[in-house]
Protein backbone atom coordinates (compact mmCIF):
# COMPACT_ATOMS: atom_id res chain seq x y z
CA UNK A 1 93.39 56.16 95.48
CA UNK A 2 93.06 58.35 92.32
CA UNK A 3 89.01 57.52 92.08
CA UNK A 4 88.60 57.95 95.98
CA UNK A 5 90.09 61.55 95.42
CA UNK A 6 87.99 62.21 92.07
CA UNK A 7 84.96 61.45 94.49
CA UNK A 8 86.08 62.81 97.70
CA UNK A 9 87.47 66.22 97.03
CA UNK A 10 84.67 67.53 95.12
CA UNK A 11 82.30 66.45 97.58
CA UNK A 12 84.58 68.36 100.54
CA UNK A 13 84.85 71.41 98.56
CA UNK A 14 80.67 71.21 98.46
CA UNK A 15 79.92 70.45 101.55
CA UNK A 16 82.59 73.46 102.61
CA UNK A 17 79.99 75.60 100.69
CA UNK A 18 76.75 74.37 102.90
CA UNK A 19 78.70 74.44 106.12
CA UNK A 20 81.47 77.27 105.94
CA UNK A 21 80.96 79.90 107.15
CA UNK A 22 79.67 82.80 104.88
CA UNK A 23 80.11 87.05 106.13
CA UNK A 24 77.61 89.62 104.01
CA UNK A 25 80.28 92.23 105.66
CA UNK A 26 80.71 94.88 103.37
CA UNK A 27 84.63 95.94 105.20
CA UNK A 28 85.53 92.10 104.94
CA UNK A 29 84.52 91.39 101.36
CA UNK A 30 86.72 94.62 100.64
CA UNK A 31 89.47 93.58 98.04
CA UNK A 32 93.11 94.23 99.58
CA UNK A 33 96.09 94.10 97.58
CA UNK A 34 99.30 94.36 99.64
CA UNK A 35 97.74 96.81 102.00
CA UNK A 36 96.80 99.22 99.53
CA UNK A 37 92.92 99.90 99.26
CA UNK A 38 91.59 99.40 95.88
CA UNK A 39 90.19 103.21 94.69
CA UNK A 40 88.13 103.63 92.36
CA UNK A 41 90.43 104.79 89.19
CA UNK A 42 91.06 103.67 85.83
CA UNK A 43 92.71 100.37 85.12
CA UNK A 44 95.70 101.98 83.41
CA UNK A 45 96.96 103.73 86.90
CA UNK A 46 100.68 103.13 86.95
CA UNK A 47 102.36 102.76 90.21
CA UNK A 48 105.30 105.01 90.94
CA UNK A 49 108.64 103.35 89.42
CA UNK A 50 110.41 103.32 92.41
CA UNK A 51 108.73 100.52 93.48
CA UNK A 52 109.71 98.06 90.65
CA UNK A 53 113.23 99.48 90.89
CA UNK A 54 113.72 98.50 94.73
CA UNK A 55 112.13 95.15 93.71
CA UNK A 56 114.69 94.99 90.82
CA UNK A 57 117.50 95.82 93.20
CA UNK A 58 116.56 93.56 95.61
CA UNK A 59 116.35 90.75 93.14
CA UNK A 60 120.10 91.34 91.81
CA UNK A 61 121.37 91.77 95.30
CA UNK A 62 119.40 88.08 96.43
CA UNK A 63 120.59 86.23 93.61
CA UNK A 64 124.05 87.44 95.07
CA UNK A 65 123.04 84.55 97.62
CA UNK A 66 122.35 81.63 95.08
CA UNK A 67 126.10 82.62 93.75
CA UNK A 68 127.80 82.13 97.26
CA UNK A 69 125.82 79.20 98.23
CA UNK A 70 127.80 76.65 96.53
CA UNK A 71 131.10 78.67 96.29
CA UNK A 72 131.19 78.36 100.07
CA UNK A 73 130.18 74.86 100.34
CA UNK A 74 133.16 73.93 98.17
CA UNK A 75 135.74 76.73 99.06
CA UNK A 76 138.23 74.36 100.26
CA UNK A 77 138.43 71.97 97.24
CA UNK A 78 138.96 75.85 95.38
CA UNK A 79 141.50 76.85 96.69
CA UNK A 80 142.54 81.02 97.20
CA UNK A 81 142.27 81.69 93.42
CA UNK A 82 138.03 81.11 94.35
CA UNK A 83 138.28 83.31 96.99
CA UNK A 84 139.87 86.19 95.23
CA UNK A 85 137.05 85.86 92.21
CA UNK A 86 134.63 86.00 95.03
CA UNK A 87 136.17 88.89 96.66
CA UNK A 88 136.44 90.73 93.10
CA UNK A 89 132.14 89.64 92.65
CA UNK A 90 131.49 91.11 96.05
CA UNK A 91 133.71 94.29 94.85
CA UNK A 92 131.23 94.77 91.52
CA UNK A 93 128.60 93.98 93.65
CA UNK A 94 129.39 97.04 96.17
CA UNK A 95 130.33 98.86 93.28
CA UNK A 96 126.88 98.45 92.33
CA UNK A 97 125.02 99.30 95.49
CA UNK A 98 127.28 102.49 95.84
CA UNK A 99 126.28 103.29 92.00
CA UNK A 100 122.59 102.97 93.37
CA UNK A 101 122.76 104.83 96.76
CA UNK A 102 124.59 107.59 94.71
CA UNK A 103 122.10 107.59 92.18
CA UNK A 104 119.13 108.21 94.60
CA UNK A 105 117.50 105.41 93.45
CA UNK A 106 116.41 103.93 97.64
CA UNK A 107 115.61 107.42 98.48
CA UNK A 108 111.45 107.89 98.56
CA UNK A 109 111.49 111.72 99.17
């Protein structure tokens, strides 16, 4: 199987070259990055911060998931004293958003 695939995929991935199909167009071949056109500026160009802090916020508030996941698979072998901790992570975790809404950290204007 292993020597059938050493021989097989390199020949698919050459005869893809031959018999794909190729465009010369100059609007296609345009690198796209997320929907934002490449310009033609230095390498160095930051990006506004607010970006990597809504992607930092939305990371902390989607791991809140992975936490409640098993906690609710197993809430009734954990009795109420499980579902008060998870009612006082939910409270930090509002506390949290509030802190950031406050802060005017989500507003882009």
């Amino acid at each position: 199987m292993i020597v059938i695939l050493v021989i097989l995929l390199p020949l698919l991935f050459h005869l893809s070259k031959f018999f794909g199909v190729s465009s010369d167009n100059v609007r296609k071949n345009e690198p796209i990055e997320g929907g934002i056109r490449l310009t033609h500026k230095d390498a160095f160009h930051g990006f506004n911060v607010k970006f990597f802090l809504v992607g930092i916020i939305f990371l902390i508030f989607d791991v809140e998931v992975l936490f409640m996941f098993p906690w609710a698979l197993n809430l009734r072998e954990l009795g109420f004293f499980a579902l008060m901790e998870m009612f006082t992570f939910l409270g930090l975790l509002l506390g949290g958003l509030i802190y950031v809404y406050k802060s005017g950290v989500l507003k882009w204007m």
